[in-house]
Protein backbone atom coordinates (compact mmCIF):
# COMPACT_ATOMS: atom_id res chain seq x y z
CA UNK A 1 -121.64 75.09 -5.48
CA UNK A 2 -124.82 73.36 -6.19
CA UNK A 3 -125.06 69.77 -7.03
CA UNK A 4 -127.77 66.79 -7.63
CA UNK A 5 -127.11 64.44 -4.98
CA UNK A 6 -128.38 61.05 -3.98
CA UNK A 7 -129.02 60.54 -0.40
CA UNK A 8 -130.59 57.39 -0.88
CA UNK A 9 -131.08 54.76 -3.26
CA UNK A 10 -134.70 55.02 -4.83
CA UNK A 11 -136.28 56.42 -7.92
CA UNK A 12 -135.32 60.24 -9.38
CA UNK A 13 -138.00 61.60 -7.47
CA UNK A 14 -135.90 61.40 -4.35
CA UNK A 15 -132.86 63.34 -5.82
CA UNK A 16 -132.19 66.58 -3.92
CA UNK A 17 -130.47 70.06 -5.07
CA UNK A 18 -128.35 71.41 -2.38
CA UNK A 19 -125.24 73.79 -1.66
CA UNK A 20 -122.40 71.35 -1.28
CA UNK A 21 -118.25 72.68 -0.83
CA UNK A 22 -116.25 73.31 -3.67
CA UNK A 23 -114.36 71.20 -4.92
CA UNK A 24 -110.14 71.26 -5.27
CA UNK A 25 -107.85 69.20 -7.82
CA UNK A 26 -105.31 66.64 -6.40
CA UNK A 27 -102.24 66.00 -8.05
CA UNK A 28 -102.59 64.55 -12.09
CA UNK A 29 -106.60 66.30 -11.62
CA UNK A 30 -108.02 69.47 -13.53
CA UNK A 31 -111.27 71.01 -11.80
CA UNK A 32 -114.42 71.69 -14.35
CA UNK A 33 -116.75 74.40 -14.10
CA UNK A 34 -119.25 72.23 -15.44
CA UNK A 35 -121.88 73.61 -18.25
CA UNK A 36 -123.74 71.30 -19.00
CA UNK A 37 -124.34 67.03 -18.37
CA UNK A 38 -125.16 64.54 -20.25
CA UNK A 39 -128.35 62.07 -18.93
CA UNK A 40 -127.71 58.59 -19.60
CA UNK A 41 -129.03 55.44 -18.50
CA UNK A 42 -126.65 54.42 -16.02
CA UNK A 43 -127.49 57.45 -14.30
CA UNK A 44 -131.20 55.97 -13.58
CA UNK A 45 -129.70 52.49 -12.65
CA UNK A 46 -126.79 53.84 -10.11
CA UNK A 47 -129.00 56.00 -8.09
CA UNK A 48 -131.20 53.07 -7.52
CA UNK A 49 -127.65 50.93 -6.05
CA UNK A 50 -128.42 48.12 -9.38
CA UNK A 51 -125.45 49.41 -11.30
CA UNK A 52 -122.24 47.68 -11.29
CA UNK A 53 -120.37 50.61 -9.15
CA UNK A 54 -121.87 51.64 -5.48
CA UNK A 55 -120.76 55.28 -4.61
CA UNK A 56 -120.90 55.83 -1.04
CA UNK A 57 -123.99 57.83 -0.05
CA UNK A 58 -124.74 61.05 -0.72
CA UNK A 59 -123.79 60.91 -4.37
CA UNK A 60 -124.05 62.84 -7.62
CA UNK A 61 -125.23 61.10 -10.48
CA UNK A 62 -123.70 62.28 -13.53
CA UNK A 63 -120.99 60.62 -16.18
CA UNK A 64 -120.25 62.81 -18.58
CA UNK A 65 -120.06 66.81 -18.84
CA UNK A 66 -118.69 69.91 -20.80
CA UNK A 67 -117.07 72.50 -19.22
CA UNK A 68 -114.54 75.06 -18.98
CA UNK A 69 -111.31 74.21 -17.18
CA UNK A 70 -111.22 76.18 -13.60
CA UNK A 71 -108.03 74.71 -11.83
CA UNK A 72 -105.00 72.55 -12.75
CA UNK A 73 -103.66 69.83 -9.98
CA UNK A 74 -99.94 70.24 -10.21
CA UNK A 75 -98.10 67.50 -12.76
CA UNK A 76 -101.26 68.40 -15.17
CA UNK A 77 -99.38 70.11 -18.73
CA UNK A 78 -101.65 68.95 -20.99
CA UNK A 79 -104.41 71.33 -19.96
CA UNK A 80 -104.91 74.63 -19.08
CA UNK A 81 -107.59 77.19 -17.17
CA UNK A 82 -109.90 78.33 -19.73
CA UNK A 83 -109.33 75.19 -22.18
CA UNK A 84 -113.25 74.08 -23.12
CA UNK A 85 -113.44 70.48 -22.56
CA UNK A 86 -115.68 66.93 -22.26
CA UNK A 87 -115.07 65.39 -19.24
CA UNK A 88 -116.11 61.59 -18.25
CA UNK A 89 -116.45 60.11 -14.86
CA UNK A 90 -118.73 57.33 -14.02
CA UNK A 91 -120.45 59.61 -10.56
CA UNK A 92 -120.33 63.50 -9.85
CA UNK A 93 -121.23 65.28 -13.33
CA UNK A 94 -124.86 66.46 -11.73
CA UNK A 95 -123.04 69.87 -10.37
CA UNK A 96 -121.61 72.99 -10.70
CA UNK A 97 -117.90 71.89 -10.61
CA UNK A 98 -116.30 68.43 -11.04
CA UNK A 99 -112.49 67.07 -10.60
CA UNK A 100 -111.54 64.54 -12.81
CA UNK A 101 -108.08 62.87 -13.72
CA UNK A 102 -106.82 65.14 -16.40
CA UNK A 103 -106.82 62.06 -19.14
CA UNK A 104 -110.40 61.52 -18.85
CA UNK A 105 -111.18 64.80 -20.63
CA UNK A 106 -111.35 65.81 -24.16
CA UNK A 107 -110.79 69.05 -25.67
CA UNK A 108 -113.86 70.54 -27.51
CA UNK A 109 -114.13 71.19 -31.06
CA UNK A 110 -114.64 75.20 -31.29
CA UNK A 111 -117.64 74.18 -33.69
CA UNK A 112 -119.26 72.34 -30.68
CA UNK A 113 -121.81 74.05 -27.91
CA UNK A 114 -121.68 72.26 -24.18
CA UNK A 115 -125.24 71.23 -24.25
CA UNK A 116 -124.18 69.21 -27.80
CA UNK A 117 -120.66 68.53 -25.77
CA UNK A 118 -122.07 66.98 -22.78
CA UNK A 119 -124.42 64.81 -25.11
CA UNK A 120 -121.12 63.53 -26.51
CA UNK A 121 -118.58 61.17 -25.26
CA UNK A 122 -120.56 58.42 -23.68
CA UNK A 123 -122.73 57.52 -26.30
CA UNK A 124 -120.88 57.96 -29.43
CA UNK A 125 -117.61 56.85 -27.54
CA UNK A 126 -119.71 53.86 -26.65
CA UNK A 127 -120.78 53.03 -29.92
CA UNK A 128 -117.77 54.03 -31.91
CA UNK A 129 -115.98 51.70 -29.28
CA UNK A 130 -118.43 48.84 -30.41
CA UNK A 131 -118.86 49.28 -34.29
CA UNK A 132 -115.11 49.83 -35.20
CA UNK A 133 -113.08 47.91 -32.44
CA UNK A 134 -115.41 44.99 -31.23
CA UNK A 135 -117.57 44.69 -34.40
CA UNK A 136 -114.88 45.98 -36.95
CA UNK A 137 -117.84 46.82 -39.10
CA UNK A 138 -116.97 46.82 -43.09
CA UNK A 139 -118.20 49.34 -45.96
CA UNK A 140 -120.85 47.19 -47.42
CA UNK A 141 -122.07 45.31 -44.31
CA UNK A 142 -125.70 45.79 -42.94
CA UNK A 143 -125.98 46.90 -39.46
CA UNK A 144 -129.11 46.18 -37.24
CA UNK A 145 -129.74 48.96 -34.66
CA UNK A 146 -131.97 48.02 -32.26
CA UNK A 147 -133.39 50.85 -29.40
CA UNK A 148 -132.30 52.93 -32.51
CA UNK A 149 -133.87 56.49 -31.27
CA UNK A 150 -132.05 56.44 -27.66
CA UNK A 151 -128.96 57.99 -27.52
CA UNK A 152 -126.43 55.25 -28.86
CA UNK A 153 -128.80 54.03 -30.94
CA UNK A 154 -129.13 57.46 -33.16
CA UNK A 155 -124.79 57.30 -32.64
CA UNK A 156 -125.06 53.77 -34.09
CA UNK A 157 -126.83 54.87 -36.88
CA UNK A 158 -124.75 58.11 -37.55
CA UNK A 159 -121.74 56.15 -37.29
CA UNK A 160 -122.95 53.21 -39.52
CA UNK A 161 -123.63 55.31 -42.21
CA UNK A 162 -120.40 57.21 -41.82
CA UNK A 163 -118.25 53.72 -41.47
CA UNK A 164 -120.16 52.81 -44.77
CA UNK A 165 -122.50 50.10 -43.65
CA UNK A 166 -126.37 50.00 -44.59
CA UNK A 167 -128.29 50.36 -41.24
CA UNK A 168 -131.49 49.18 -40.38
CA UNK A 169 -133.14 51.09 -37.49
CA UNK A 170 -135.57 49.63 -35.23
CA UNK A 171 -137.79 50.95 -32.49
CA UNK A 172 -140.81 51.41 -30.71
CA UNK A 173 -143.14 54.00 -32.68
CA UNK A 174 -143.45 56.16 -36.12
CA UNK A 175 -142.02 59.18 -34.30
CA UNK A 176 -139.22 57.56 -33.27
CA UNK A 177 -138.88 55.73 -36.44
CA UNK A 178 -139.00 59.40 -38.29
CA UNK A 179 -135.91 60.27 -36.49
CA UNK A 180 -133.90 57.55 -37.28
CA UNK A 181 -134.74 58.04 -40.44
CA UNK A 182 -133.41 61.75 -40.38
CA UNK A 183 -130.36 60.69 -38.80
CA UNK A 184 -129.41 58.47 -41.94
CA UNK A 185 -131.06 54.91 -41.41
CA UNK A 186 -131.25 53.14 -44.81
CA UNK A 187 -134.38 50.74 -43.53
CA UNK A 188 -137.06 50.91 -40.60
CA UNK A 189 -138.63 48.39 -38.37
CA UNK A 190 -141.10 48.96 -36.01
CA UNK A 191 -141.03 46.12 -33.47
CA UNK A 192 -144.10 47.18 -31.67
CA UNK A 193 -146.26 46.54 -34.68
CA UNK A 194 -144.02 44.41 -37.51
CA UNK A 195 -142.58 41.00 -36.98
CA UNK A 196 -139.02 41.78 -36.67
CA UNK A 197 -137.31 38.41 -38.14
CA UNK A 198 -139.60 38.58 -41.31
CA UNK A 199 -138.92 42.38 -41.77
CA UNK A 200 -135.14 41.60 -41.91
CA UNK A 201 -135.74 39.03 -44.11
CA UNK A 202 -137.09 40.72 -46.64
CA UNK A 203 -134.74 44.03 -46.24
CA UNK A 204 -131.63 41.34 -46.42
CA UNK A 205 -133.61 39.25 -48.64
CA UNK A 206 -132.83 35.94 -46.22
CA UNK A 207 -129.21 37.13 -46.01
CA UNK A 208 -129.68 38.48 -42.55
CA UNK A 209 -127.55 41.18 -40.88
CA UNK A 210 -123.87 41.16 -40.21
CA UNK A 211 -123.48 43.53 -36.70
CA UNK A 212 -126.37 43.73 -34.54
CA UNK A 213 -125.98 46.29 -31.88
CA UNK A 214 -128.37 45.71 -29.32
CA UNK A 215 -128.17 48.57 -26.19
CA UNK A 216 -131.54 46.69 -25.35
CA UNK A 217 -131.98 43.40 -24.18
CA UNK A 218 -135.52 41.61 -23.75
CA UNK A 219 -137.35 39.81 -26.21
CA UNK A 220 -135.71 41.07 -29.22
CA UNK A 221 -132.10 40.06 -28.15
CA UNK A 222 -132.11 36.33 -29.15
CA UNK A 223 -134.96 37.29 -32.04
CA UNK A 224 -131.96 39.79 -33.63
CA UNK A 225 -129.78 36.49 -32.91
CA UNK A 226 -131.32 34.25 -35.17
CA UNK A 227 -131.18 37.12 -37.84
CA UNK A 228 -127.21 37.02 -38.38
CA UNK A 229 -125.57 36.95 -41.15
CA UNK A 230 -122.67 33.83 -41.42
CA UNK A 231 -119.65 35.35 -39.45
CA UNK A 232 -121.68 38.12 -37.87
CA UNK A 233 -121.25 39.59 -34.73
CA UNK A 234 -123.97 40.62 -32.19
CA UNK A 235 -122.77 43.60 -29.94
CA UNK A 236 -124.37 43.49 -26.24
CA UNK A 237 -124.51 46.88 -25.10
CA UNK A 238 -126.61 47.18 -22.15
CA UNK A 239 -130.18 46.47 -21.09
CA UNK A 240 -132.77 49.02 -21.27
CA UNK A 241 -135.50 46.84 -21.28
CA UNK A 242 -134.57 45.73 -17.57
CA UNK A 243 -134.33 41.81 -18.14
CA UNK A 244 -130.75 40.20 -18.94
CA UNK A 245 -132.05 37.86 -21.77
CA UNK A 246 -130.74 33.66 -21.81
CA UNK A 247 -128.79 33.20 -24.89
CA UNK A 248 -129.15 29.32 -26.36
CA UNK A 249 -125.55 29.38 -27.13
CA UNK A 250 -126.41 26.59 -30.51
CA UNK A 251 -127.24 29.79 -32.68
CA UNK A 252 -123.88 30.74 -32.55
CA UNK A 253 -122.82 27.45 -33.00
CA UNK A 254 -124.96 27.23 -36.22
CA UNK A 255 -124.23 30.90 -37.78
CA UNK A 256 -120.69 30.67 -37.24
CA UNK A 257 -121.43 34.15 -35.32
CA UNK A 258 -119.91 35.95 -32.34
CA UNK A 259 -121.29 37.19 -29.31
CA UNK A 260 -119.62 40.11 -28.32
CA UNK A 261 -119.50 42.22 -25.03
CA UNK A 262 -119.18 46.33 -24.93
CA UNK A 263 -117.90 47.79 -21.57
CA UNK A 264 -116.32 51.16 -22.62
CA UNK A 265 -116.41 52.64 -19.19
CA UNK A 266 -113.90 49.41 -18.55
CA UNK A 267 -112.43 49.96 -22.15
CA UNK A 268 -111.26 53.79 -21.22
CA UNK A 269 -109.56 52.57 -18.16
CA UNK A 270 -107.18 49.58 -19.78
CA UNK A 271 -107.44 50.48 -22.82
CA UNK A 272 -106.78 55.09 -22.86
CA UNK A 273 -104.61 55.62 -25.89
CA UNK A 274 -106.84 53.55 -28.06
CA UNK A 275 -109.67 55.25 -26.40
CA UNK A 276 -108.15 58.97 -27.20
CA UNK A 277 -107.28 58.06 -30.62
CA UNK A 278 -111.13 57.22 -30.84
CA UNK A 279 -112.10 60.54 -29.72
CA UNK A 280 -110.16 62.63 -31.62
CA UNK A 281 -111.69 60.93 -34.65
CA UNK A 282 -115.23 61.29 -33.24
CA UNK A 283 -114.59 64.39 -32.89
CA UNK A 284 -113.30 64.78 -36.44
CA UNK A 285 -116.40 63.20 -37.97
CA UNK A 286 -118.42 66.03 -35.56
CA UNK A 287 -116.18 68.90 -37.97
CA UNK A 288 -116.57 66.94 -40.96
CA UNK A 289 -120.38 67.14 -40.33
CA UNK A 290 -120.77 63.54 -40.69
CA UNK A 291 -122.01 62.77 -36.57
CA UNK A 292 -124.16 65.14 -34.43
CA UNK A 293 -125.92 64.37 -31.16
CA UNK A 294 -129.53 65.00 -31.35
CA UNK A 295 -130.68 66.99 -28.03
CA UNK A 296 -134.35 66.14 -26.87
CA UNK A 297 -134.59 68.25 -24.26
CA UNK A 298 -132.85 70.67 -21.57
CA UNK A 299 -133.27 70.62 -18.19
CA UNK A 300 -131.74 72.93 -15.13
CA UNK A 301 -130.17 70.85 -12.39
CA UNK A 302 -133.34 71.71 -10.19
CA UNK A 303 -135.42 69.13 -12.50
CA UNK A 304 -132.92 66.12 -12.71
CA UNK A 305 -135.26 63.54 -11.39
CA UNK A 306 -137.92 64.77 -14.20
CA UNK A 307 -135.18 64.43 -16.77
CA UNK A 308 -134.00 60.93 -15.45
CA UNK A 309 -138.00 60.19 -15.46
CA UNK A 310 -138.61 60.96 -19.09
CA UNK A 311 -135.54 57.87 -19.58
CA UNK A 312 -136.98 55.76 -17.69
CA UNK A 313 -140.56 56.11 -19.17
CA UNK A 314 -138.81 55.40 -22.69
CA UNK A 315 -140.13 59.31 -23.82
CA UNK A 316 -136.78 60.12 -24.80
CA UNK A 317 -135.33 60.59 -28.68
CA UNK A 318 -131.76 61.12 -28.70
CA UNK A 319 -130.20 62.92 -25.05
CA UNK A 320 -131.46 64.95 -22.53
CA UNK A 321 -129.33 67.44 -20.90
CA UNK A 322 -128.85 69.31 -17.65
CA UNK A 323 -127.46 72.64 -17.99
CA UNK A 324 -126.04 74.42 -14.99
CA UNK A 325 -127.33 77.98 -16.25
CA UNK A 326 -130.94 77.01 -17.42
């Protein structure tokens, strides 16, 4: 088979395509003939040995794919060859074929493609993960997206809307902006050109914003902070920008607000009936119409370091996608 692999930590650039062995299922294991895979940011941080698991060199990148059931390990009866299925690992989706545990795979709705499958589980999982069981966002509440046209962000806002909050999106530029705006965002912000605090003033008219979810980090982070409602709760969900920001820990002290931490690679792992309940209702909302990943681009597995590039340079609006027969 033919797989992405890292062969040593750099910059996508230095990701090769080569003919690699197939790949067989261990006991409790299902192998995937893999369609298509999801590009995420972790992807550009784990080839470059700065994310917080190491694979042993050489490596596929890769966390989350569609595919179509190949093989069943034996004491595997929930699945079947030929069953159409998500799949989520945190290394290995950048190939032809992967083997995952059998409960880290979701069955596909038949209304669902595998480039929109593979574009699926990680970021709305992420985000449904943070708005409903760390946030428990309310109908009625405002929700601050920052990052708003990357991947979670455009889940945030999908899912806000659909969870009955009032979202405000904010990013980087008027095209990205125009998406957000597609994808259901009640307000806009653009933090390269408005003052952020003052514009969520004057949406929340001094109010300020009950969930921020911020995928981000940077300047904004402790800007978005001072911005809460009383009671609020600011999600951290990872750090795009590349800098960890310092928290003054007195402004939650004075809004009476939480600070609250989103793992849901971690969450799937303790936490896997809660996180297949969650699923199945994402994939619900997908039937009902209500959620629908928005697909920037796709790429064969020949250009993965372009696609990881285009993350990395921030030219990305909702997912990029590899697809094995592209």
């Amino acid at each position: 088979m033919r797989a992405v692999l890292c062969k040593e930590l750099g910059m996508p650039d230095s990701l090769v395509v080569e003919e690699v062995p197939g790949l067989v299922p261990s006991a409790g294991q299902v192998l995937i003939s893999v369609q298509a895979c999801g590009v995420n940011f972790p992807d550009t941080l784990i080839i470059q040995g700065k994310y917080q698991f190491k694979p042993e060199l050489p490596f596929s990148p890769g966390g989350e794919i569609s595919g179509v059931v190949k093989q069943v390990g034996t004491d595997v009866h929930s699945l079947k060859v030929g069953d159409r299925v998500i799949a989520f690992s945190t290394w290995g989706g950048f190939a032809e074929e992967l083997v995952v545990d059998h409960d880290r795979t979701v069955i596909v709705s038949d209304k669902m493609d595998y480039e929109k499958a593979s574009a699926f589980v990680l970021t709305y999982g992420t985000s449904y993960h943070a708005l409903k069981d760390r946030a428990q966002l309310r109908g009625g509440e405002t929700l601050l997206v920052l990052g708003a046209s990357g991947g979670v962000g455009i889940a945030a806002i999908q899912l806000g809307k659909a969870m009955g909050a009032t979202v405000i999106a904010a990013a980087s530029n008027a095209e990205k902006l125009s998406m957000c705006k597609e994808n259901g965002a009640d307000h806009l912000i653009n933090y390269a050109e408005d003052d952020l605090r003052q514009s969520v003033k004057e949406i929340t008219k001094g109010r300020g914003v009950d969930v921020v979810y911020d995928p981000v980090g940077g300047a904004f982070s402790e800007k978005s902070l001072r911005d809460m409602s009383w009671g609020g709760r600011f999600l951290v969900v990872g750090f795009a920008a590349g800098e960890i920001p310092k928290i003054p820990l007195n402004i939650p002290l004075l809004k009476g607000c939480s600070v609250v931490g989103v793992f849901w690679g971690e969450f799937t792992k303790r936490e896997p009936e809660l996180n297949k309940k969650n699923n199945q209702e994402l994939m619900d909302l997908f039937d009902q119409g209500k959620i629908s990943p928005h697909i920037h681009k796709v790429y064969p597995l020949e250009k993965a370091g372009e696609a990881l590039n285009e993350l990395l340079q921030k030219r990305v609006i909702g997912k990029v996608v590899l697809s094995t027969s592209a």
